[in-house]
N, C-alpha and C. Protein backbone atom coordinates (compact mmCIF):
# COMPACT_ATOMS: atom_id res chain seq x y z
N UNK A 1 107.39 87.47 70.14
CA UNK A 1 107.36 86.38 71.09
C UNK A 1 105.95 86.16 71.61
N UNK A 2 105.11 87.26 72.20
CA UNK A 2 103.69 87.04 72.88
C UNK A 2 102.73 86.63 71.71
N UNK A 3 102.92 87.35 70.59
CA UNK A 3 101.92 86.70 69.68
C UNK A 3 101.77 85.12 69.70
N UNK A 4 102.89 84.67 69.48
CA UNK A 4 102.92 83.08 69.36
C UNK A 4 102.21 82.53 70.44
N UNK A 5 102.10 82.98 71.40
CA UNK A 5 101.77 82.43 72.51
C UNK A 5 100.43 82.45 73.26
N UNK A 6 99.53 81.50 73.30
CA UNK A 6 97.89 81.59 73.88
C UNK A 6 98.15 81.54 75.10
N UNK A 7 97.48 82.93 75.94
CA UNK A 7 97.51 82.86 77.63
C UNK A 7 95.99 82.46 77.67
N UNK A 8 96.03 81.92 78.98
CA UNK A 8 94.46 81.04 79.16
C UNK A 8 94.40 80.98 80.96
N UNK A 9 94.04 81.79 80.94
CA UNK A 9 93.28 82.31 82.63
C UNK A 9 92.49 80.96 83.10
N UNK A 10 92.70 80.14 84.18
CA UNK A 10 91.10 78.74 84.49
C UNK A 10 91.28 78.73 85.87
N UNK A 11 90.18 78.46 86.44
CA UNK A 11 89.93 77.76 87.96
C UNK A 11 90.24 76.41 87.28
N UNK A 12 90.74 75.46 88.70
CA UNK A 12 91.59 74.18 88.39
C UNK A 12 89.80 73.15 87.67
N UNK A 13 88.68 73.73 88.39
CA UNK A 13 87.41 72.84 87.44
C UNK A 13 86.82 73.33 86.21
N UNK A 14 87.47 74.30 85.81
CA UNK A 14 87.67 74.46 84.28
C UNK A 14 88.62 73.75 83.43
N UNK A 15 89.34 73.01 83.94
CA UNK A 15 90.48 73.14 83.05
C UNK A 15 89.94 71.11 82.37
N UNK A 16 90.39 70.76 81.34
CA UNK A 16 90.10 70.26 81.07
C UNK A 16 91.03 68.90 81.40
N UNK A 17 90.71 67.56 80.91
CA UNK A 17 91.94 66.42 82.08
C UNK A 17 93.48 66.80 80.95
N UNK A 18 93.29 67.06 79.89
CA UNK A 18 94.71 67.86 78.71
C UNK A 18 95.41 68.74 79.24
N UNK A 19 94.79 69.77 79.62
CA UNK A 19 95.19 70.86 80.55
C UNK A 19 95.73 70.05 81.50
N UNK A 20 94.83 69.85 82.49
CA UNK A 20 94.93 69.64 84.17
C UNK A 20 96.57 68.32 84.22
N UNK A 21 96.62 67.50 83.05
CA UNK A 21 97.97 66.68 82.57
C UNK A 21 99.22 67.57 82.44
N UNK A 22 98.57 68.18 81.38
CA UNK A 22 100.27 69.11 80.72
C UNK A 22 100.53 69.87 81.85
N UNK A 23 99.57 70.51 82.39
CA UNK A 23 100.36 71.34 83.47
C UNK A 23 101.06 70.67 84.67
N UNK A 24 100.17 69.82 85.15
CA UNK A 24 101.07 68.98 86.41
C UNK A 24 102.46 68.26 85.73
N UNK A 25 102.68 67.90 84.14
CA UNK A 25 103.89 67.25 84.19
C UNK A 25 104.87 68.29 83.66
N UNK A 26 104.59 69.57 83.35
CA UNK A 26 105.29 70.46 83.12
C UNK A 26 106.07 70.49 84.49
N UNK A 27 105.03 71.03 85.56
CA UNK A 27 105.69 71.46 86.73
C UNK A 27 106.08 70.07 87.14
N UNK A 28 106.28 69.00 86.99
CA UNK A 28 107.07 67.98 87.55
C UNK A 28 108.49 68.46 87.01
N UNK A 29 108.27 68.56 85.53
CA UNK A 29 109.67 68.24 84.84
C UNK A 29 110.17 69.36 85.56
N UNK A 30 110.01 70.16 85.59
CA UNK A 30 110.75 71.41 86.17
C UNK A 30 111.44 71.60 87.71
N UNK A 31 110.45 71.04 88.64
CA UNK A 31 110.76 71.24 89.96
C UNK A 31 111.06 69.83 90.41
N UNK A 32 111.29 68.89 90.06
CA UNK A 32 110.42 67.57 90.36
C UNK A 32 111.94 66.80 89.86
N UNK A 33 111.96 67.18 88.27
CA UNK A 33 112.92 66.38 87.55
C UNK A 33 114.45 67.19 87.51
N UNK A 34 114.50 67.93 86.76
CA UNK A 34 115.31 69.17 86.47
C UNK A 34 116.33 69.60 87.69
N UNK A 35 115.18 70.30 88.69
CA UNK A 35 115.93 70.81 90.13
C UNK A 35 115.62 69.50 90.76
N UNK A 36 115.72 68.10 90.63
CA UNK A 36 116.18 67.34 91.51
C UNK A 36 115.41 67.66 92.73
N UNK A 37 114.24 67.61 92.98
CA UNK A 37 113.36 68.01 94.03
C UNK A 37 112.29 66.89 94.61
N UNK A 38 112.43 65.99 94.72
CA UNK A 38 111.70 65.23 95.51
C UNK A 38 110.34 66.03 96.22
N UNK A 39 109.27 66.35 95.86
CA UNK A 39 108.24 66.59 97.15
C UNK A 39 106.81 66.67 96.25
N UNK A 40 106.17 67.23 97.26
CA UNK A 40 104.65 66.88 96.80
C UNK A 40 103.96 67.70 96.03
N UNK A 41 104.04 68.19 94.48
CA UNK A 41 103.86 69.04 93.58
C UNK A 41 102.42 69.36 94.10
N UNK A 42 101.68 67.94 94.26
CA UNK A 42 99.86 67.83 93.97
C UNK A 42 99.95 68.34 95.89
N UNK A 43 99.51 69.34 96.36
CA UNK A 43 99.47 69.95 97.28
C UNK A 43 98.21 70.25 97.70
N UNK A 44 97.09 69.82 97.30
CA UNK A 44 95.28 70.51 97.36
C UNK A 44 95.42 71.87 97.84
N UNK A 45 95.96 72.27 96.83
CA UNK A 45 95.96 74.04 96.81
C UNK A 45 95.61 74.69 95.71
N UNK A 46 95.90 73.85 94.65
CA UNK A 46 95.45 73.95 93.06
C UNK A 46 93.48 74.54 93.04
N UNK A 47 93.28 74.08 93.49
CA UNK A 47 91.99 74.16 93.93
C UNK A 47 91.38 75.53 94.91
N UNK A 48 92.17 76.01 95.16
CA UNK A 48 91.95 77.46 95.33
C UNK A 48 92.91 78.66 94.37
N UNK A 49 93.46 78.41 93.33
CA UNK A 49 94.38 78.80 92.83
C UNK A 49 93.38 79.26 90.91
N UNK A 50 93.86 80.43 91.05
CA UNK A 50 93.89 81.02 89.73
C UNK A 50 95.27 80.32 88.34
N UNK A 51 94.98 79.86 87.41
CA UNK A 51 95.94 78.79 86.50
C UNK A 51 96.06 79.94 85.57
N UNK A 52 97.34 80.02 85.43
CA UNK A 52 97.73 80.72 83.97
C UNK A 52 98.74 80.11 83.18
N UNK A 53 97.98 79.32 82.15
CA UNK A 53 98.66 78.31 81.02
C UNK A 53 99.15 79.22 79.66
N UNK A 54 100.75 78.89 79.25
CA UNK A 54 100.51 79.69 77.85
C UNK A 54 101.26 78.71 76.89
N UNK A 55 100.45 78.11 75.75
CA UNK A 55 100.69 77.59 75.07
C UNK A 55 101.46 78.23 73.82
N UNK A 56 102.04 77.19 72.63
CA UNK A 56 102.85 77.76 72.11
C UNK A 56 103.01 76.08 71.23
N UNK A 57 102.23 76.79 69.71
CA UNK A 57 102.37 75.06 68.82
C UNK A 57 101.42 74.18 69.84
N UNK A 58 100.47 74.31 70.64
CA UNK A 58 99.93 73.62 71.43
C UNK A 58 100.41 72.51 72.15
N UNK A 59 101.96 73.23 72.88
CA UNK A 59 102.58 72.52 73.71
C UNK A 59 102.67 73.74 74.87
N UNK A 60 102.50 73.28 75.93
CA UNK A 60 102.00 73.79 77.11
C UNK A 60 103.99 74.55 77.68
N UNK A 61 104.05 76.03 77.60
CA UNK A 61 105.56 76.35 77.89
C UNK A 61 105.61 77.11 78.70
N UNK A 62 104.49 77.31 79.32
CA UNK A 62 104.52 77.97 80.70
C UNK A 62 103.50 77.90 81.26
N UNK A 63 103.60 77.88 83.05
CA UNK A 63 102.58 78.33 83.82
C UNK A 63 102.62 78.44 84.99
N UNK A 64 102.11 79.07 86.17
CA UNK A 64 102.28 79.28 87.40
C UNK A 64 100.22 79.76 87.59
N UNK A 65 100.55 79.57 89.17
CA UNK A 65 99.45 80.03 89.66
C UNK A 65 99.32 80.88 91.00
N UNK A 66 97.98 81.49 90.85
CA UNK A 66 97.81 82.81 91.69
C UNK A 66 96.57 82.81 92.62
N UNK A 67 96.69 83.47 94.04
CA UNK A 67 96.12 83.12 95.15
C UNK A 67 95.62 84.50 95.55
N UNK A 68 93.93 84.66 95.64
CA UNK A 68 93.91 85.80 95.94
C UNK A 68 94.26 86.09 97.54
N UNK A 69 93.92 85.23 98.68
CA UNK A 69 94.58 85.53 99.64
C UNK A 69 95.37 84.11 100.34
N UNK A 70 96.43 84.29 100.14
CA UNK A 70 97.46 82.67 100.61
C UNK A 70 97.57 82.72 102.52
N UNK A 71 96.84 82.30 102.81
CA UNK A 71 97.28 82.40 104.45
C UNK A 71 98.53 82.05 104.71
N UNK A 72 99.54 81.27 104.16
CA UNK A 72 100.38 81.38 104.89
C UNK A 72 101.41 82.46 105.04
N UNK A 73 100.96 83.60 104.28
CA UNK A 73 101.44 84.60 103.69
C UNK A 73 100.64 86.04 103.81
N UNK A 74 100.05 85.67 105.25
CA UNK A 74 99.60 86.98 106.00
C UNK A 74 98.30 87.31 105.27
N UNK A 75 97.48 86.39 104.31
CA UNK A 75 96.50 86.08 103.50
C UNK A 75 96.47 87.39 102.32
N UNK A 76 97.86 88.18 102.04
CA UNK A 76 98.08 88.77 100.97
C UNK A 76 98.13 87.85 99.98
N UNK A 77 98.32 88.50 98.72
CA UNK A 77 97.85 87.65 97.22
C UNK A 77 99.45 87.00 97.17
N UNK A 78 99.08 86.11 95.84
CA UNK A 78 100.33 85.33 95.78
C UNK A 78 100.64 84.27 94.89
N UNK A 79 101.52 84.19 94.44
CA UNK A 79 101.91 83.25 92.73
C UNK A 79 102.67 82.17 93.20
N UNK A 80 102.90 81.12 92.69
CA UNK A 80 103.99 80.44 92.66
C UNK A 80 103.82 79.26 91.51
N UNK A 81 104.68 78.31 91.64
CA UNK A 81 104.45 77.33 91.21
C UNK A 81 105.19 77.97 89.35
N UNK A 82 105.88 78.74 89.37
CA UNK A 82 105.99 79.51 88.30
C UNK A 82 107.03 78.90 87.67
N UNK A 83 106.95 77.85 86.30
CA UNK A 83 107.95 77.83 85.22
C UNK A 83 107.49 77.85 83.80
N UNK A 84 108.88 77.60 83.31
CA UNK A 84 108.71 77.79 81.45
C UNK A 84 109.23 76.44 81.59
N UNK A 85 109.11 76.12 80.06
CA UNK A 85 109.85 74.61 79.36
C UNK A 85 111.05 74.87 79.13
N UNK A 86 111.87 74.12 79.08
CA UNK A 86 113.31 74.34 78.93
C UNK A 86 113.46 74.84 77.66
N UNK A 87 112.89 74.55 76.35
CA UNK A 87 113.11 74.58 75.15
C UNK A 87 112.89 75.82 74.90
N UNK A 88 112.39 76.78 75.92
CA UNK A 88 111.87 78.60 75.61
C UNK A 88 112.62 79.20 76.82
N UNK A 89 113.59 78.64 77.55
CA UNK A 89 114.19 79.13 78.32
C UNK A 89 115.07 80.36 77.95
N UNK A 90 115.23 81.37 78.72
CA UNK A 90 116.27 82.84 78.51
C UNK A 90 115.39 83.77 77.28
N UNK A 91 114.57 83.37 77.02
CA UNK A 91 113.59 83.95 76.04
C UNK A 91 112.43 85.20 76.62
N UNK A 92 112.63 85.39 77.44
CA UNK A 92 111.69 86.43 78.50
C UNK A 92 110.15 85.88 78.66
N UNK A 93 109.80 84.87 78.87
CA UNK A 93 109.02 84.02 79.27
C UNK A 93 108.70 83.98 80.81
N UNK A 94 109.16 84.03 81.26
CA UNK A 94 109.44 83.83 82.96
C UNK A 94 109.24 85.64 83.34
N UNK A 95 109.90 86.22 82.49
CA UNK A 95 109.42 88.11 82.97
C UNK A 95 108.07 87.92 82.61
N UNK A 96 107.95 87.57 81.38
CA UNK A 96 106.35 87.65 81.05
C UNK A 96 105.36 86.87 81.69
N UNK A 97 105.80 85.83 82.34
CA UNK A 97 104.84 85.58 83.21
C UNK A 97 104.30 86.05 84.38
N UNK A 98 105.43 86.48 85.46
CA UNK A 98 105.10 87.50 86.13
C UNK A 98 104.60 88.73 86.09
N UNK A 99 104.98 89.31 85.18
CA UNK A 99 103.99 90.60 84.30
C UNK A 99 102.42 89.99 84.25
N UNK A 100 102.14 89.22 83.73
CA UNK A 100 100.65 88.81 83.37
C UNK A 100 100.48 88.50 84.82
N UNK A 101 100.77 87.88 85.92
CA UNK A 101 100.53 87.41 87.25
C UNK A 101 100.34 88.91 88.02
N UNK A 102 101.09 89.15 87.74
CA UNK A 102 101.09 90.85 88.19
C UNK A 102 99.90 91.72 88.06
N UNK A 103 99.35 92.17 86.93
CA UNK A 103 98.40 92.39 86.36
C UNK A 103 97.12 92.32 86.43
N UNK A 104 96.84 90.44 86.72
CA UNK A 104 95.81 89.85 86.69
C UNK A 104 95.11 89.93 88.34
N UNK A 105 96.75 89.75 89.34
CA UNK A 105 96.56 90.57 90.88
C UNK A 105 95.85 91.63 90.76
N UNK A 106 96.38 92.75 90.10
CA UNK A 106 95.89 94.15 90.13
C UNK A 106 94.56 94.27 89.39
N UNK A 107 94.13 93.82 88.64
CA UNK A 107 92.87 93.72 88.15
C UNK A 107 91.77 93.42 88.98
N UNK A 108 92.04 92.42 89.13
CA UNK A 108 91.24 91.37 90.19
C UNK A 108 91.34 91.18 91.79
N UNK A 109 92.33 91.92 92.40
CA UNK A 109 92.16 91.99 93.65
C UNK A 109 93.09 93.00 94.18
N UNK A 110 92.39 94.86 93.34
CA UNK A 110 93.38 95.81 93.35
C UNK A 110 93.39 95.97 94.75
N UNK A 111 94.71 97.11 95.41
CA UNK A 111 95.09 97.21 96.75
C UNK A 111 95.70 96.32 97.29
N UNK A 112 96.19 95.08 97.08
CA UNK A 112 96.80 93.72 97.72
C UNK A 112 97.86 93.74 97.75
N UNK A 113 98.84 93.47 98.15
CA UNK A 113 99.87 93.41 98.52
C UNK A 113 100.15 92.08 98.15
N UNK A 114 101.37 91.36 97.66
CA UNK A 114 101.52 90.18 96.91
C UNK A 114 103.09 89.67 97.44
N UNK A 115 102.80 88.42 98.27
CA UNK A 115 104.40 88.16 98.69
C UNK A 115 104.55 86.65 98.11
N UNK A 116 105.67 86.47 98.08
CA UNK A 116 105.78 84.92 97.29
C UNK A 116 107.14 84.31 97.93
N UNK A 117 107.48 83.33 98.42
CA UNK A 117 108.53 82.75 98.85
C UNK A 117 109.34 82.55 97.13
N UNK A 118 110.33 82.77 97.16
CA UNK A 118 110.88 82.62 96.17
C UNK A 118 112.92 82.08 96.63
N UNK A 119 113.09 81.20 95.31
CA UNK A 119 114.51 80.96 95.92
C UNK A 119 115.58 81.78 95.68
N UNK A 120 116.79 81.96 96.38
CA UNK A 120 117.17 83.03 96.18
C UNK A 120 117.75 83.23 95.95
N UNK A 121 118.28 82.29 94.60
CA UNK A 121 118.94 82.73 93.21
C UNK A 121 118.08 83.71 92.21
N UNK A 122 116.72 83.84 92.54
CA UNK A 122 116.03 84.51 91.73
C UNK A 122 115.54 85.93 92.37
N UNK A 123 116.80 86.20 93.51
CA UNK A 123 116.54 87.45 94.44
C UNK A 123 116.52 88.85 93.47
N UNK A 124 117.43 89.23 92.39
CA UNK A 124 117.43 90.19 91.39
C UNK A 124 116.25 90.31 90.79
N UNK A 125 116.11 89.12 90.24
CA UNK A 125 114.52 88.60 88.89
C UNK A 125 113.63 89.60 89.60
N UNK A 126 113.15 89.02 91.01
CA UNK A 126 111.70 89.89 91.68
C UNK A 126 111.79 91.01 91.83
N UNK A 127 112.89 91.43 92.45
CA UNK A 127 113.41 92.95 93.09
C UNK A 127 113.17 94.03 91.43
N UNK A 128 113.39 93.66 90.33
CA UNK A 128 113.07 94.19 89.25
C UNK A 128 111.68 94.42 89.05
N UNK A 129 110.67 93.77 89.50
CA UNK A 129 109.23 93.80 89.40
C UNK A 129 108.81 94.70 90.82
N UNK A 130 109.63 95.22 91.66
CA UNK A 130 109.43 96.02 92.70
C UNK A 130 109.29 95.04 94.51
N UNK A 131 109.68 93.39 94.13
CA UNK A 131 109.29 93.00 95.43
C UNK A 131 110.96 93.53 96.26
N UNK A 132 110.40 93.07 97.71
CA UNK A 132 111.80 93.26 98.41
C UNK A 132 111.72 92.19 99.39
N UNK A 133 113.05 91.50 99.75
CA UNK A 133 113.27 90.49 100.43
C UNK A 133 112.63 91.16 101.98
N UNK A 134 111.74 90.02 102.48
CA UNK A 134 111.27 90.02 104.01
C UNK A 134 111.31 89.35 104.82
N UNK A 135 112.75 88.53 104.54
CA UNK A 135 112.64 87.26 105.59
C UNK A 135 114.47 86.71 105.44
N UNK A 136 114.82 86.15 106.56
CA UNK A 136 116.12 85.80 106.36
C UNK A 136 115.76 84.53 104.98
N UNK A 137 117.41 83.60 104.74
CA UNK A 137 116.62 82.45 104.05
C UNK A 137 116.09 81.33 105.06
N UNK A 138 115.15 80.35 104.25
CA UNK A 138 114.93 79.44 104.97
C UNK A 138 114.92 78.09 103.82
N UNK A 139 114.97 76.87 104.56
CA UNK A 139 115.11 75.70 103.41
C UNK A 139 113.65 75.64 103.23
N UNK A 140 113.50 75.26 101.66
CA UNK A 140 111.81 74.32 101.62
C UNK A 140 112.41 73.79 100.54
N UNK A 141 112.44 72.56 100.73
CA UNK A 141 112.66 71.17 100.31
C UNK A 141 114.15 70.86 99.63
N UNK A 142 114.78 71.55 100.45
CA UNK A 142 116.40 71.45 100.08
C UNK A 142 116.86 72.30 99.04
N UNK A 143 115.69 73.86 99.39
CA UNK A 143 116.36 74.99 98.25
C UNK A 143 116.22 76.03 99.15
N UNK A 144 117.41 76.86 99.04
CA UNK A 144 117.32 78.18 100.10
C UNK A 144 116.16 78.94 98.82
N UNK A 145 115.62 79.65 99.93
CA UNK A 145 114.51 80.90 99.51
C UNK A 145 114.60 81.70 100.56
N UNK A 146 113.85 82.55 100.13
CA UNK A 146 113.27 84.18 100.72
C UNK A 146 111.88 84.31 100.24
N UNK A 147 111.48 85.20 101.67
CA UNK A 147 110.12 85.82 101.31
C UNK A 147 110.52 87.46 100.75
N UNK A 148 109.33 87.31 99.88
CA UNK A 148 109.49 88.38 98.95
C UNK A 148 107.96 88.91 99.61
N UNK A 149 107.80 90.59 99.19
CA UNK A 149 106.65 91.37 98.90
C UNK A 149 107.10 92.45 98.45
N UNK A 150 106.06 92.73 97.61
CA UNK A 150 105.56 93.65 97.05
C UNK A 150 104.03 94.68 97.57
N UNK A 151 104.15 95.65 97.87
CA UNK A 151 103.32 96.23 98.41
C UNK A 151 101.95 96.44 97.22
């Protein structure tokens, strides 16, 4: 599965307008289209955010991004924005992304502590990577979540 697949580390003024496209309409289709989500993907946060794109046939099938310190999140490190394409879905794509997000935290900004609002159908998914729920739920944008950390 990883062979097939080019991971590509960018600050959002690296990335090229191909890139900086596929990824914003990825994460549309996903959060935008898919989960029926109405809200403001383009957030001027991209712009402090570490991009991890992984291509595949040079169609863009995953990506999320990573924050070395997210203030709203006690300015510990922090991912989000995290999907696959439907067409590689249940394929361990989504573990493997967090693994590489994981990683690239610990590399690059070892000692941090890493919390991520996450929704909380995906309360098992994190708790497997070692986070633990830290917050009752709360709505953001008409999806229950939880705050997650990981120490």
């Amino acid at each position: 599965m990883e062979s097939k697949i080019i991971w590509q580390w960018h600050v959002l003024d690296d990335l090229t307008p191909f890139q900086i496209q596929e990824m914003f309409a990825l994460r549309q289709e996903v959060f935008i289209v898919e989960q029926n989500c109405p809200y403001q993907d383009i957030d001027g946060k991209d712009e402090q955010a570490y991009h991890l794109l992984g291509w595949q046939d040079e169609q863009l099938i995953a990506t999320l991004r990573v924050f070395e310190r997210y203030q709203p999140y006690l300015n510990n490190a922090s991912f989000g924005r995290v999907c696959t394409h439907q067409s590689v879905r249940n394929e361990g794509f989504g573990k493997l992304l967090i693994s590489k997000a994981l990683e690239f935290i610990s590399e690059n900004f070892p000692n941090q502590s890493v919390q991520i609002g996450a929704q909380c159908y995906l309360k098992d998914f994190y708790q497997a990577f070692g986070f633990k729920q830290v917050s009752e739920i709360y709505d953001e944008d008409g999806i229950e979540h939880i705050l997650m950390l990981k120490p």
